[in-house]
C-alpha atoms as a PDB file:
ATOM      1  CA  UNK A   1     -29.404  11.130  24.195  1.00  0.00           C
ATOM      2  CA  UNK A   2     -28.130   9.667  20.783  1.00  0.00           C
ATOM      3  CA  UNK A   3     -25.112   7.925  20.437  1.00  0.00           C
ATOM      4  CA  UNK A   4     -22.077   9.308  18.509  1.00  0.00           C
ATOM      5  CA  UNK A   5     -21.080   6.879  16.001  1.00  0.00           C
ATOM      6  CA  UNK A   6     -18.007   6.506  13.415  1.00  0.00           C
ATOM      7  CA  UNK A   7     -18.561   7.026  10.042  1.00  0.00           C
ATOM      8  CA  UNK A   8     -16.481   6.147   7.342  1.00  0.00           C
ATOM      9  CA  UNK A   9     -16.209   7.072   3.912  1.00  0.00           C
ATOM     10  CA  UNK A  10     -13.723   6.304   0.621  1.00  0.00           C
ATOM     11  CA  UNK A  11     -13.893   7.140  -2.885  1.00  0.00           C
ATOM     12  CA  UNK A  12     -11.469   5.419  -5.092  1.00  0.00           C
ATOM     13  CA  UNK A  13     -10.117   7.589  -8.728  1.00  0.00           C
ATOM     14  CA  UNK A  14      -9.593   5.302 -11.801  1.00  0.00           C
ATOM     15  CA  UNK A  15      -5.815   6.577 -13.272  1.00  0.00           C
ATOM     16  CA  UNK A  16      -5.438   6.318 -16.628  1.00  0.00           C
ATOM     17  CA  UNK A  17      -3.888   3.166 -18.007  1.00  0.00           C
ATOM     18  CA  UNK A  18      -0.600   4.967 -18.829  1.00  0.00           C
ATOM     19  CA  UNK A  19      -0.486   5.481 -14.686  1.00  0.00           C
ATOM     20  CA  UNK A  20      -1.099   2.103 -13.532  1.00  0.00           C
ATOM     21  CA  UNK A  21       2.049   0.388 -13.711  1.00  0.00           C
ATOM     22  CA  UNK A  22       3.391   3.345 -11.381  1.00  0.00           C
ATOM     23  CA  UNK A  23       0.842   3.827  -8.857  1.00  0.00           C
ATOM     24  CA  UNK A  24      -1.302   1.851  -7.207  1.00  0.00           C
ATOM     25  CA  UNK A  25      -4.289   3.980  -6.132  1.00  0.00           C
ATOM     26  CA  UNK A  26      -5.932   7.384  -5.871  1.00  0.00           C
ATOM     27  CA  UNK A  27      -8.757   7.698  -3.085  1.00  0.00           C
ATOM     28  CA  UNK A  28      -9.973  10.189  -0.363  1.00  0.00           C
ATOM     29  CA  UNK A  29     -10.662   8.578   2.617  1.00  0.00           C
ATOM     30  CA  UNK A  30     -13.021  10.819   5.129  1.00  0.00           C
ATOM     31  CA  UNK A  31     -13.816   9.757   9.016  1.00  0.00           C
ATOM     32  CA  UNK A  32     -16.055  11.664  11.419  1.00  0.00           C
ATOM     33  CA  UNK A  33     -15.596  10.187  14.745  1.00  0.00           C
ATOM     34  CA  UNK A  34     -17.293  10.734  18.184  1.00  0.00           C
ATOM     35  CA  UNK A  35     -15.559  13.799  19.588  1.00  0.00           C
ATOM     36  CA  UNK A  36     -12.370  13.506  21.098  1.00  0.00           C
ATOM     37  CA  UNK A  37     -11.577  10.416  19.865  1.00  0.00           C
ATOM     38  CA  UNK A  38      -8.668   8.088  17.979  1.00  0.00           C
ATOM     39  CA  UNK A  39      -9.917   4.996  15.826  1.00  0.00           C
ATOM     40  CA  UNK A  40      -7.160   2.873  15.381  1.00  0.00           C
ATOM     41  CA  UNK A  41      -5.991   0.068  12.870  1.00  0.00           C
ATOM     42  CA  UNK A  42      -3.375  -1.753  11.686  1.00  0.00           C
ATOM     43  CA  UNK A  43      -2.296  -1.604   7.731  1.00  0.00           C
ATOM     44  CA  UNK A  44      -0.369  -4.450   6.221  1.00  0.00           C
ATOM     45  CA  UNK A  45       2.751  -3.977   4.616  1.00  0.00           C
ATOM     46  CA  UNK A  46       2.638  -2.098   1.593  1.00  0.00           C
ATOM     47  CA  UNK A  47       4.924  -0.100  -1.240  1.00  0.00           C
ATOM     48  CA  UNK A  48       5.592   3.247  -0.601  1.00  0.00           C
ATOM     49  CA  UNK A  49       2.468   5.712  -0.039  1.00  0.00           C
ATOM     50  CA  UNK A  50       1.675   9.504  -0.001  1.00  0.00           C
ATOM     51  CA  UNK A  51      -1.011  10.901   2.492  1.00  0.00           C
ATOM     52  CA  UNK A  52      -2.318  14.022   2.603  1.00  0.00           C
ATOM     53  CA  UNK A  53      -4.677  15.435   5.446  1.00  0.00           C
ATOM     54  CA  UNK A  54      -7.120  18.166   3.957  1.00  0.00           C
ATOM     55  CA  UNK A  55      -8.912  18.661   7.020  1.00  0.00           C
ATOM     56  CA  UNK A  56      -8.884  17.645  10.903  1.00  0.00           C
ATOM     57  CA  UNK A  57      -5.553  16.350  12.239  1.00  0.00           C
ATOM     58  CA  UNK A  58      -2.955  14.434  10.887  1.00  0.00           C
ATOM     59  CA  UNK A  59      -2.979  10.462  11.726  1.00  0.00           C
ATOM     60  CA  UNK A  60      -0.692   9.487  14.781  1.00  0.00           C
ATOM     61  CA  UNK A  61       0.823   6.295  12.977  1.00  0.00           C
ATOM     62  CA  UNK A  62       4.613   4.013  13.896  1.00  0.00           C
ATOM     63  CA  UNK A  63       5.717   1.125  11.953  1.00  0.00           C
ATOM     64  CA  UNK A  64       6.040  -1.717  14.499  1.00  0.00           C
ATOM     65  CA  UNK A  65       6.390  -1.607  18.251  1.00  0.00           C
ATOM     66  CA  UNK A  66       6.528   2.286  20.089  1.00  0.00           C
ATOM     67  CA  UNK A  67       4.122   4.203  20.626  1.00  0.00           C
ATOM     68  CA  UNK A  68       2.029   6.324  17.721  1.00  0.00           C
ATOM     69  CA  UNK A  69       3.692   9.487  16.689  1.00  0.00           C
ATOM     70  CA  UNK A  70       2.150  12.392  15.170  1.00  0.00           C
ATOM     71  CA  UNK A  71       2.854  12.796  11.627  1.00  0.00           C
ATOM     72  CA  UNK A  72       2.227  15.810   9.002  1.00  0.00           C
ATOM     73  CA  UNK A  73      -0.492  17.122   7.146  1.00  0.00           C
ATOM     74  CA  UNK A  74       1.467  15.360   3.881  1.00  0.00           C
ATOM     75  CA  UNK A  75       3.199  12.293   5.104  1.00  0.00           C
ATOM     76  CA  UNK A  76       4.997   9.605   3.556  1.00  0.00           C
ATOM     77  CA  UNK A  77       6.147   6.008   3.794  1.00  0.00           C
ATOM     78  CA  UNK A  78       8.078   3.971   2.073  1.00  0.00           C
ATOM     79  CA  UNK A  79       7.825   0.115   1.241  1.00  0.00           C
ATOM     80  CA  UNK A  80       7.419  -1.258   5.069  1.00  0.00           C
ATOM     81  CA  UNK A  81       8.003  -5.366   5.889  1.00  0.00           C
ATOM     82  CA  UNK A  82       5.829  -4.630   9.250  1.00  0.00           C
ATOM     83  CA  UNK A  83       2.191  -3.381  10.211  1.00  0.00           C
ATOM     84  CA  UNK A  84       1.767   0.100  10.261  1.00  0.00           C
ATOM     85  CA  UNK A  85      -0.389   1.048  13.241  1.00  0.00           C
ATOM     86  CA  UNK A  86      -2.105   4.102  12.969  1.00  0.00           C
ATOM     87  CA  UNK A  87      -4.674   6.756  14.474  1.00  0.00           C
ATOM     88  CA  UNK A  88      -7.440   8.497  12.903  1.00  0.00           C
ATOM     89  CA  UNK A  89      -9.256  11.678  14.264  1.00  0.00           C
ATOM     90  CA  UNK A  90     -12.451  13.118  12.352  1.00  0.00           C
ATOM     91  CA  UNK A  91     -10.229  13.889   9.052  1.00  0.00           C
ATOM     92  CA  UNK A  92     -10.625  14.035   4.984  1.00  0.00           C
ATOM     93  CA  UNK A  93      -7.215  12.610   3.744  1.00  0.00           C
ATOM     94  CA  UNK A  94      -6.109  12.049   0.201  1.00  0.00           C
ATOM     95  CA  UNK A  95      -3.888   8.993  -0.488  1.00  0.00           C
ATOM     96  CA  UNK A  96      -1.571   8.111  -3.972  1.00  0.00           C
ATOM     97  CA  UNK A  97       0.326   4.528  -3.459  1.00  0.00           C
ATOM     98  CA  UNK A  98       3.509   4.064  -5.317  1.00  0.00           C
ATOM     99  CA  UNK A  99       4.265   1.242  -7.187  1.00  0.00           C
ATOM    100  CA  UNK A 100       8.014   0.044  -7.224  1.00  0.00           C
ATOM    101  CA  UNK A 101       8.301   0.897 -10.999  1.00  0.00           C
ATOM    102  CA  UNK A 102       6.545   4.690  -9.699  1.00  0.00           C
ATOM    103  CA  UNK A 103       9.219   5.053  -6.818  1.00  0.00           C
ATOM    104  CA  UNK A 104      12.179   4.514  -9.536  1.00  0.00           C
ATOM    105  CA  UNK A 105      10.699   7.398 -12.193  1.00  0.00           C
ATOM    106  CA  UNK A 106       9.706   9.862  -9.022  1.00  0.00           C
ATOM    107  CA  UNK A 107      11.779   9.731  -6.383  1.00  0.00           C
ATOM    108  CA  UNK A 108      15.029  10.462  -5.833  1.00  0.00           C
ATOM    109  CA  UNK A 109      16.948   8.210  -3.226  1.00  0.00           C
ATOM    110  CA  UNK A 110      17.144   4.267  -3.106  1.00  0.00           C
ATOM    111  CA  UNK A 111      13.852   2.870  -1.709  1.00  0.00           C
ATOM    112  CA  UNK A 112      16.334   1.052   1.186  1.00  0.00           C
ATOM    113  CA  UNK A 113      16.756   3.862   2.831  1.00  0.00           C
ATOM    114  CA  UNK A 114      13.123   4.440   3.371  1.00  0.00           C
ATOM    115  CA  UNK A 115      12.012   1.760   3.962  1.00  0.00           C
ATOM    116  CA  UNK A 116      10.275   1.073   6.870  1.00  0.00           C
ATOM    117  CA  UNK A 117       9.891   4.655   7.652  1.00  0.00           C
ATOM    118  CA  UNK A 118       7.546   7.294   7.908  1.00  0.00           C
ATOM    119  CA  UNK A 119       8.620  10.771   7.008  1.00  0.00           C
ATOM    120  CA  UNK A 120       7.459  13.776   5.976  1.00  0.00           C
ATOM    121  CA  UNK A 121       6.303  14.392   2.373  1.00  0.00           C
ATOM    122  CA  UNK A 122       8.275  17.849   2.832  1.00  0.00           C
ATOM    123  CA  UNK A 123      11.098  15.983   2.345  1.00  0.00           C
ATOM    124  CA  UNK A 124      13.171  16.834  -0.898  1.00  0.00           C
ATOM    125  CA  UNK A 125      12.732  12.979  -1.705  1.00  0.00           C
ATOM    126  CA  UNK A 126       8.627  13.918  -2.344  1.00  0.00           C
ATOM    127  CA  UNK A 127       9.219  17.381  -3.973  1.00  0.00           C
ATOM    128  CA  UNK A 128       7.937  16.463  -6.833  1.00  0.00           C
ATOM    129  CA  UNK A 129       3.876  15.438  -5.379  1.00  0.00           C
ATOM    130  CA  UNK A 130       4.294  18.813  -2.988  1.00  0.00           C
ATOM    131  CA  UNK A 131       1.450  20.438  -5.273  1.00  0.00           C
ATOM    132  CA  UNK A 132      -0.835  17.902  -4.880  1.00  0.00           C
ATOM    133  CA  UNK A 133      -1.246  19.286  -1.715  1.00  0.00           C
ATOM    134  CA  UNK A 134      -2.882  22.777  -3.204  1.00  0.00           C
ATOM    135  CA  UNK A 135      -4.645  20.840  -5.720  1.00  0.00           C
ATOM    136  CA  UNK A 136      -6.645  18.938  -3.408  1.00  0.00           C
ATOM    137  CA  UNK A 137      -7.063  21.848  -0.664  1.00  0.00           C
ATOM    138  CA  UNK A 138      -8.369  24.487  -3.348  1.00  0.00           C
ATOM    139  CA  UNK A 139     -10.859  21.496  -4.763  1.00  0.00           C
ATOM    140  CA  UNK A 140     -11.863  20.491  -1.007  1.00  0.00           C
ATOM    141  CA  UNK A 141     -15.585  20.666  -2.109  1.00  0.00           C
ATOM    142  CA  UNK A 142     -14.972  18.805  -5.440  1.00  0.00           C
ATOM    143  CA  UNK A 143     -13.577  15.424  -5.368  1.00  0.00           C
ATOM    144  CA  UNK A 144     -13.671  14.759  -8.738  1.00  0.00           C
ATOM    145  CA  UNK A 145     -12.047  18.161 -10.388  1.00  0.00           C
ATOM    146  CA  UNK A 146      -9.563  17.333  -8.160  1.00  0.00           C
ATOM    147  CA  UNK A 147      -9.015  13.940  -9.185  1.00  0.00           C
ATOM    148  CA  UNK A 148      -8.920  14.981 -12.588  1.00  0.00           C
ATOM    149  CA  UNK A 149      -6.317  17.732 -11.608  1.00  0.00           C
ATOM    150  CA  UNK A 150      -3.839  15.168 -10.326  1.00  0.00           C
ATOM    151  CA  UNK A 151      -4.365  13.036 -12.609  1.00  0.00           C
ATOM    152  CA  UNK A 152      -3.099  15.776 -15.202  1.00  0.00           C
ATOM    153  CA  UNK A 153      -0.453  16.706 -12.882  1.00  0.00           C
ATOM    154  CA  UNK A 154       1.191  12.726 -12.787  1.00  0.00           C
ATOM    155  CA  UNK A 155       0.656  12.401 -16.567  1.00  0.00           C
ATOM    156  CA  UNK A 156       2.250  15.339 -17.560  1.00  0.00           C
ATOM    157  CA  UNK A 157       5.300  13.421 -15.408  1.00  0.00           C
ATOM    158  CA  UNK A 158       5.141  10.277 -16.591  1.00  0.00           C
ATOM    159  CA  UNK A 159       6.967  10.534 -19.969  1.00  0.00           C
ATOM    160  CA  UNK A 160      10.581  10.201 -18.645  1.00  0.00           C
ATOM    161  CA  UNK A 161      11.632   6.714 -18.859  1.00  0.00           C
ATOM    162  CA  UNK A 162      13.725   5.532 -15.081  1.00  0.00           C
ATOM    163  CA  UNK A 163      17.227   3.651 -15.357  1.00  0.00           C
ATOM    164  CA  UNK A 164      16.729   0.308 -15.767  1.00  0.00           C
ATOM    165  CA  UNK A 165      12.519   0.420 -15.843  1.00  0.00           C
ATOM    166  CA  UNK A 166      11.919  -2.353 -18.429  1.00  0.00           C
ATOM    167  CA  UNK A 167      13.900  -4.827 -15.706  1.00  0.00           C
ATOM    168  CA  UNK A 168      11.388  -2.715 -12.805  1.00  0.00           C
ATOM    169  CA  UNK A 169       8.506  -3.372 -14.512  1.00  0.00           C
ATOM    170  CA  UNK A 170       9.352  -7.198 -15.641  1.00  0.00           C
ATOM    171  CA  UNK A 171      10.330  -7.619 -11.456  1.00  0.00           C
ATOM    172  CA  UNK A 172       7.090  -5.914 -10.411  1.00  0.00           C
ATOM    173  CA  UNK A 173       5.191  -8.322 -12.629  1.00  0.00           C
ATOM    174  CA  UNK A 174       6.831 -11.504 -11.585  1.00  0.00           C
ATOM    175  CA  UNK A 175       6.752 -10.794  -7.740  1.00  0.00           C
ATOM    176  CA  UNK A 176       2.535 -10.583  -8.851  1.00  0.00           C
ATOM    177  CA  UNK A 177       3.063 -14.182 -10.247  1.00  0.00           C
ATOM    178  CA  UNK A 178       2.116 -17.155  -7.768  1.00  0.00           C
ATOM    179  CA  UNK A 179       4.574 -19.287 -10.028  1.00  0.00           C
ATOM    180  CA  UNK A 180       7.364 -17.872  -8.937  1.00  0.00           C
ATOM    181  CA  UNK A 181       8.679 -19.023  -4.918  1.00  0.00           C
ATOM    182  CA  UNK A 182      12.714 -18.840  -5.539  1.00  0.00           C
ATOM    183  CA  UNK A 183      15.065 -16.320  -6.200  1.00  0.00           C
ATOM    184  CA  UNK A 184      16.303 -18.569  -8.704  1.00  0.00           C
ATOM    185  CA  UNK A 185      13.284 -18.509 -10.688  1.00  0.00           C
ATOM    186  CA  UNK A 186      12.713 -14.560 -10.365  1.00  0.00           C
ATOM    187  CA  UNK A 187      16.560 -14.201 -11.646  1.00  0.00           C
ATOM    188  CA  UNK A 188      15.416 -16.690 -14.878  1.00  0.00           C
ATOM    189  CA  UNK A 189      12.566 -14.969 -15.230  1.00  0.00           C
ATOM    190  CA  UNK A 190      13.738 -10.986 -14.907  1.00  0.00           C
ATOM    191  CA  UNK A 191      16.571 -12.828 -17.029  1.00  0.00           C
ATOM    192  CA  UNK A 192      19.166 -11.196 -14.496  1.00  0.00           C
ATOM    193  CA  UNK A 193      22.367 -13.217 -12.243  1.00  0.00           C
ATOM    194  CA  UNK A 194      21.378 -13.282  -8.350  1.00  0.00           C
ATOM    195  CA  UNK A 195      23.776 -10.432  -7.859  1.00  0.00           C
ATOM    196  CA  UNK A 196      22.196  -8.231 -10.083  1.00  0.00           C
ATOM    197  CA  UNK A 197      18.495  -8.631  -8.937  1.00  0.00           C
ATOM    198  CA  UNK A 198      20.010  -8.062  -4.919  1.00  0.00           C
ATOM    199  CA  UNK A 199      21.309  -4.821  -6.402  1.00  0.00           C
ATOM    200  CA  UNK A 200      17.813  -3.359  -8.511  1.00  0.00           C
ATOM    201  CA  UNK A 201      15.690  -4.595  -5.457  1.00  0.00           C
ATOM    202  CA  UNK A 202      17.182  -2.736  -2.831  1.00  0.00           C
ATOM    203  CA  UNK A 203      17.211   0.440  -4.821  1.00  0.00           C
ATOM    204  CA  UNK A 204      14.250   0.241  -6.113  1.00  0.00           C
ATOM    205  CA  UNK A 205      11.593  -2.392  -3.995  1.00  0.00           C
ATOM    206  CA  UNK A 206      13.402  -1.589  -0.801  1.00  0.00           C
ATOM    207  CA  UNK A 207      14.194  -5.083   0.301  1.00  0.00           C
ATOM    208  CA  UNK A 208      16.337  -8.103  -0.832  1.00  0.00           C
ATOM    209  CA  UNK A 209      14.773 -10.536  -2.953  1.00  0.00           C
ATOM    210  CA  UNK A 210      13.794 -12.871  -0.472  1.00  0.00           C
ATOM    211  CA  UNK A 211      11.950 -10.990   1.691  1.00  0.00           C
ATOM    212  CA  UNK A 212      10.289  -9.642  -1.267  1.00  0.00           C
ATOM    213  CA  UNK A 213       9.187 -12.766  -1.775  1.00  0.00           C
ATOM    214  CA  UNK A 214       8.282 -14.270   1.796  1.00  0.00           C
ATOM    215  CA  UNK A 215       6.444 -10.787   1.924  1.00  0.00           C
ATOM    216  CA  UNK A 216       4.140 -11.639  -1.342  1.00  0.00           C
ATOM    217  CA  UNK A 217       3.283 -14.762   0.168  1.00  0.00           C
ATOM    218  CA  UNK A 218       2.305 -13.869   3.069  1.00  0.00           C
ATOM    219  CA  UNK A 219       0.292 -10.509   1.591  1.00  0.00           C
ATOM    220  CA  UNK A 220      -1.428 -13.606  -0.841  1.00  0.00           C
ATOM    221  CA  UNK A 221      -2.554 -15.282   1.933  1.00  0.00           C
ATOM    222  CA  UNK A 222      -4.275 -12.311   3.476  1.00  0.00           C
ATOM    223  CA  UNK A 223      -5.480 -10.994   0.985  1.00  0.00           C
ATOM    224  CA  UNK A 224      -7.433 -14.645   0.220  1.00  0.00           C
ATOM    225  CA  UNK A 225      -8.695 -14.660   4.180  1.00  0.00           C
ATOM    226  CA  UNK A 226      -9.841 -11.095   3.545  1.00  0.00           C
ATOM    227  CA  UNK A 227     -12.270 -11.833   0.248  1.00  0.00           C
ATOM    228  CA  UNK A 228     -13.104 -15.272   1.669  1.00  0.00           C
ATOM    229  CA  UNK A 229     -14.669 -13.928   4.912  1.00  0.00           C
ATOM    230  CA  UNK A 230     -14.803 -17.257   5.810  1.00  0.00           C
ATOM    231  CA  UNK A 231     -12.752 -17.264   9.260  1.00  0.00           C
ATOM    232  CA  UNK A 232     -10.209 -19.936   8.299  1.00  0.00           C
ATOM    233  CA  UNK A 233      -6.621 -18.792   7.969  1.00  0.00           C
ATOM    234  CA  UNK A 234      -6.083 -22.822   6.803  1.00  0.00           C
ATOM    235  CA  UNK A 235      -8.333 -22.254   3.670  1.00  0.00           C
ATOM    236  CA  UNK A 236      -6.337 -19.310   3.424  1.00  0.00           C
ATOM    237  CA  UNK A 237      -2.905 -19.866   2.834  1.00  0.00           C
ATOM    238  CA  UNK A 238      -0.737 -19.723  -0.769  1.00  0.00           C
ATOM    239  CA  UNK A 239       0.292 -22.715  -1.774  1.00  0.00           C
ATOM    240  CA  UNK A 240       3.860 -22.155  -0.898  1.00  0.00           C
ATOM    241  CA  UNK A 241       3.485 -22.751   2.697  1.00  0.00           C
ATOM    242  CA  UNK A 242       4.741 -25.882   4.251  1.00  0.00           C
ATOM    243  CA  UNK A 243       1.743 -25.680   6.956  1.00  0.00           C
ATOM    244  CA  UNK A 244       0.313 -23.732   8.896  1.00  0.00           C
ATOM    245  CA  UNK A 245       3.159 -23.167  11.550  1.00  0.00           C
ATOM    246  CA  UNK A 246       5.222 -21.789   8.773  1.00  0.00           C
ATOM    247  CA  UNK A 247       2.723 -19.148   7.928  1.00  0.00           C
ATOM    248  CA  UNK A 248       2.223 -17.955  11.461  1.00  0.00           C
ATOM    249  CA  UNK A 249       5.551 -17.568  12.044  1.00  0.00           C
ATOM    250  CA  UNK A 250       5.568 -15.379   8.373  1.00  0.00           C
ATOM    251  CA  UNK A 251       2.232 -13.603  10.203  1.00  0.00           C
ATOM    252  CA  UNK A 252       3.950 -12.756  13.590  1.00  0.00           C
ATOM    253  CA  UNK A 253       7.214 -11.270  11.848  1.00  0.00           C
ATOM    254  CA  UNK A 254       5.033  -9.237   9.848  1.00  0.00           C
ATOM    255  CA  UNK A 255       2.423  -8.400  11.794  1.00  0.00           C
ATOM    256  CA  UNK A 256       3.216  -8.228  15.467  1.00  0.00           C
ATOM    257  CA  UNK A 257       1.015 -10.298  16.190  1.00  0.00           C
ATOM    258  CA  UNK A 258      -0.561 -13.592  15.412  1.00  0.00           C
ATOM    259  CA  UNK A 259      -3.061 -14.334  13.311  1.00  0.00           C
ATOM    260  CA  UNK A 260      -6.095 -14.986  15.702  1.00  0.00           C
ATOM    261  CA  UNK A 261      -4.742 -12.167  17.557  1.00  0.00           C
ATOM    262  CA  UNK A 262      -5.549 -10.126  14.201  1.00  0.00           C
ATOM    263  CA  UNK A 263      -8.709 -11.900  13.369  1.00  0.00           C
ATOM    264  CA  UNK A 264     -10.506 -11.157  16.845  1.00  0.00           C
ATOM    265  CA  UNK A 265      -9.729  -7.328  16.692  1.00  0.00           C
ATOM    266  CA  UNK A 266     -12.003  -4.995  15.014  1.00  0.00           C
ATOM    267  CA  UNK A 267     -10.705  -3.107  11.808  1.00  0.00           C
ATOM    268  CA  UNK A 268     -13.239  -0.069  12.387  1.00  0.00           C
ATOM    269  CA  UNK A 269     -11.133   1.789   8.779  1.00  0.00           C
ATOM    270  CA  UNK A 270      -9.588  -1.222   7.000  1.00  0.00           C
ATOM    271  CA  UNK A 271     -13.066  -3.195   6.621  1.00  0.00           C
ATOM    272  CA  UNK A 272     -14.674  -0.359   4.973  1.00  0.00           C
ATOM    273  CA  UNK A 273     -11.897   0.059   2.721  1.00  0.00           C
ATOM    274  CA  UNK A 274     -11.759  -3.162   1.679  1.00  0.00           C
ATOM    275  CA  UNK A 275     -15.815  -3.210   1.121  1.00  0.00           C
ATOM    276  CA  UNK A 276     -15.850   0.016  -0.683  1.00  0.00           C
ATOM    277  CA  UNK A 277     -13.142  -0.772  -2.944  1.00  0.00           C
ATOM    278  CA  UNK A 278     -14.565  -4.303  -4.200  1.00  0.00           C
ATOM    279  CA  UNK A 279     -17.876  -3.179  -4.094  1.00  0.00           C
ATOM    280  CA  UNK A 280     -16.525  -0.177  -6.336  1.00  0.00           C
ATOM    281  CA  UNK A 281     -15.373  -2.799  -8.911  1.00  0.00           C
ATOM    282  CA  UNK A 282     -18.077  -5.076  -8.165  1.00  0.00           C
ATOM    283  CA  UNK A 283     -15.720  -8.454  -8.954  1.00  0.00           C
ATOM    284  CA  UNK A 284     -12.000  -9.396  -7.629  1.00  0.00           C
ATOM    285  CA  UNK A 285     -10.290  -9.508 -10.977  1.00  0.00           C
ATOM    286  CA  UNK A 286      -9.308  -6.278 -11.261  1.00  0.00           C
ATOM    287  CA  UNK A 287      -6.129  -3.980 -11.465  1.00  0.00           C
ATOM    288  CA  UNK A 288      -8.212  -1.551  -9.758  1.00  0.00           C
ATOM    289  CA  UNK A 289      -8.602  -3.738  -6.246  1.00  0.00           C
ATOM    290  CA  UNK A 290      -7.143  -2.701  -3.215  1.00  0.00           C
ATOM    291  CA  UNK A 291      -3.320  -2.777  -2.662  1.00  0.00           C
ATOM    292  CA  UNK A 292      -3.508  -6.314  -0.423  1.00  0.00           C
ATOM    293  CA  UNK A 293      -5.656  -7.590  -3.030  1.00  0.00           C
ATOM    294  CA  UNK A 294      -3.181  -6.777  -5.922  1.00  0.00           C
ATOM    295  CA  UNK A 295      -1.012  -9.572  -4.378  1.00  0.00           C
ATOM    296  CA  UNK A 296      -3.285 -12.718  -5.295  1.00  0.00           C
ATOM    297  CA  UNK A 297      -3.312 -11.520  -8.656  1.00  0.00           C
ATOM    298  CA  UNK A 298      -1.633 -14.096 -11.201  1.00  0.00           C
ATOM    299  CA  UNK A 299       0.492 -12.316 -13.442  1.00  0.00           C
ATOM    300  CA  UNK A 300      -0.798 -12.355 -16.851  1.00  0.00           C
ATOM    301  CA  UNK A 301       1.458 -11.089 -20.630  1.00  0.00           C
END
C-alpha cells in the first residue's frame, strides 16, 4: 500500500514598487496532507499579516504557550514578539504581510493593541482587505488573475498619505539597518526626542523601541542560521550580541524554546517556504526575500 505523504506548495506575487514599502508579501501557500492530519510549525515573529483560507479548514494557530485554537477562514495578526505555533490541514491559503508603514495607511486602531494577537479579519480593523476574500475565491483556479486583481485592488488604496508616514517609513528603514543597536541612535537617525519615537512605535510598530530593536537582532540572527544551513547558531549571530548566552536568552523569550530545541525539530511548512522563496529570486539580496530574511538586509538610501 503507498504511503500518504505531505506536499507542499507556495507561489510568491511580485507587488508593484509603489506597494513595497507597505507590504511585505503576496503568496498562496497550498498543503495536501495524509488524511486526517495536522502539520505543525512554528513562525517567528513577524509584522502584522492577513490569511485567507480558500479551501480545506482554517489553521488552528496561538501565539505562545496554550493550546492551538481554531481560527477563521480570513484571519489576522498583528506584529507578535513570540512564535506563532500553528496547524495546517490539506488547505489553499492566501497570505498579504503588512509592513509597519502599511498598518499606519490601512488600518484603523494603534498596532499596540494588536499586537500579539490573532483575530479575525472580520474585524472592522481589516474592513478594508474583506474583498480580497471574493477576489481570490472567484479566481480559485487562476492564481495569477487573481494576483493581478489584488494587486489593483491595494493600488487603487495606496494614494492616501498616513499621519506622520515620512517619520514611518524613515523608522521602518533604520530598524532594517545593522548600524543602528540604541535607541539613541534610532532617535538621531529618525531625527525625533526618545519620547516621541516611544509614542509613533507603539501606534504604529506595536512595541517600544527597544524591543523593536532586541527583536531585529534576534530575527538577523535567524535569518543568517537559516541561509547558512550550516548548523552553527555561533556563526550565526549579529554582531550586537555579547556571546552566545545573551542570544539564547533573546531566543528563549522569543521563541519558547531554545535554540537547539528549534534546530532538532522538523519545519515540515517553514523549510519549503524559505526554499521556494529564495529559489524564486534565485540570490539573497532582494526586497522580494522572505519576511525573516528582510531583517539581515542593510539599509541602503
Amino acid at each position: 500500500m503507498r504511503q500518504e505523504k505531505l506536499a507542499v506548495g507556495v507561489r510568491q506575487f511580485h507587488l508593484s514598487a509603489s506597494l513595497q514599502d507597505y507590504f511585505t508579501a503576496l503568496y498562496l501557500f497550498t498543503i495536501d496532507c495524509p488524511q486526517g492530519s495536522l502539520v505543525e510549525d512554528h513562525l517567528h515573529p513577524e509584522w502584522a499579516v492577513m490569511r485567507f483560507t480558500v479551501q480545506g479548514e482554517p489553521p488552528v494557530a496561538q501565539i505562545g504557550r496554550g493550546p492551538l485554537r481554531q481560527t477563521w477562514p480570513f484571519v489576522a495578526s498583528g506584529p507578535t514578539s513570540k512564535a506563532i505555533r500553528f496547524g495546517l490541514a490539506t488547505s489553499q491559503i492566501w497570505g498579504l504581510g503588512l509592513q509597519p508603514a502599511g498598518f499606519a495607511k490601512f488600518i484603523p486602531v494603534p498596532a499596540h493593541t494588536l499586537a500579539d494577537r490573532i483575530v479575525s479579519g472580520e474585524d472592522d480593523a481589516f474592513a478594508l482587505f474583506t474583498p480580497l476574500m471574493h477576489i481570490m475565491t472567484s479566481e480559485i483556479g487562476d492564481p495569477e488573475a487573481a494576483a493581478r486583481r489584488i494587486e489593483a485592488l491595494l493600488l487603487a488604496q495606496v494614494e492616501h498619505k498616513a499621519t506622520n508616514e515620512h517619520r514611518i517609513l524613515a523608522c521602518q528603514a533604520a530598524l532594517r539597518d545593522t548600524d543602528i543597536a540604541s535607541v539613541a541612535e534610532l532617535c538621531e537617525r529618525i531625527d525625533v526626542n526618545q519620547r516621541s519615537l516611544e509614542r509613533l512605535c507603539s501606534r504604529y510598530f506595536g512595541f517600544p523601541p527597544k524591543m523593536l530593536l532586541r527583536r531585529q537582532r534576534f530575527l538577523r540572527s535567524l535569518a543568517q542560521f537559516t541561509v547558512a544551513r550550516e548548523g552553527s547558531w555561533s556563526r550565526s549571530l549579529d554582531g550586537h550580541y555579547c556571546d552566545q548566552a545573551h542570544f539564547v536568552r533573546d531566543f528563549k523569550a522569543f521563541m519558547d524554546m531554545t535554540p537547539s530545541e528549534y534546530a532538532d525539530m522538523p519545519h515540515p511548512v517553514l523549510d519549503r517556504i524559505m526554499a521556494q522563496r529564495m529559489a524564486d529570486q534565485g540570490a539573497l539580496p532582494s526586497t522580494q526575500l522572505p519576511t525573516v530574511l528582510r531583517y539581515g538586509r542593510r539599509a541602503t538610501g
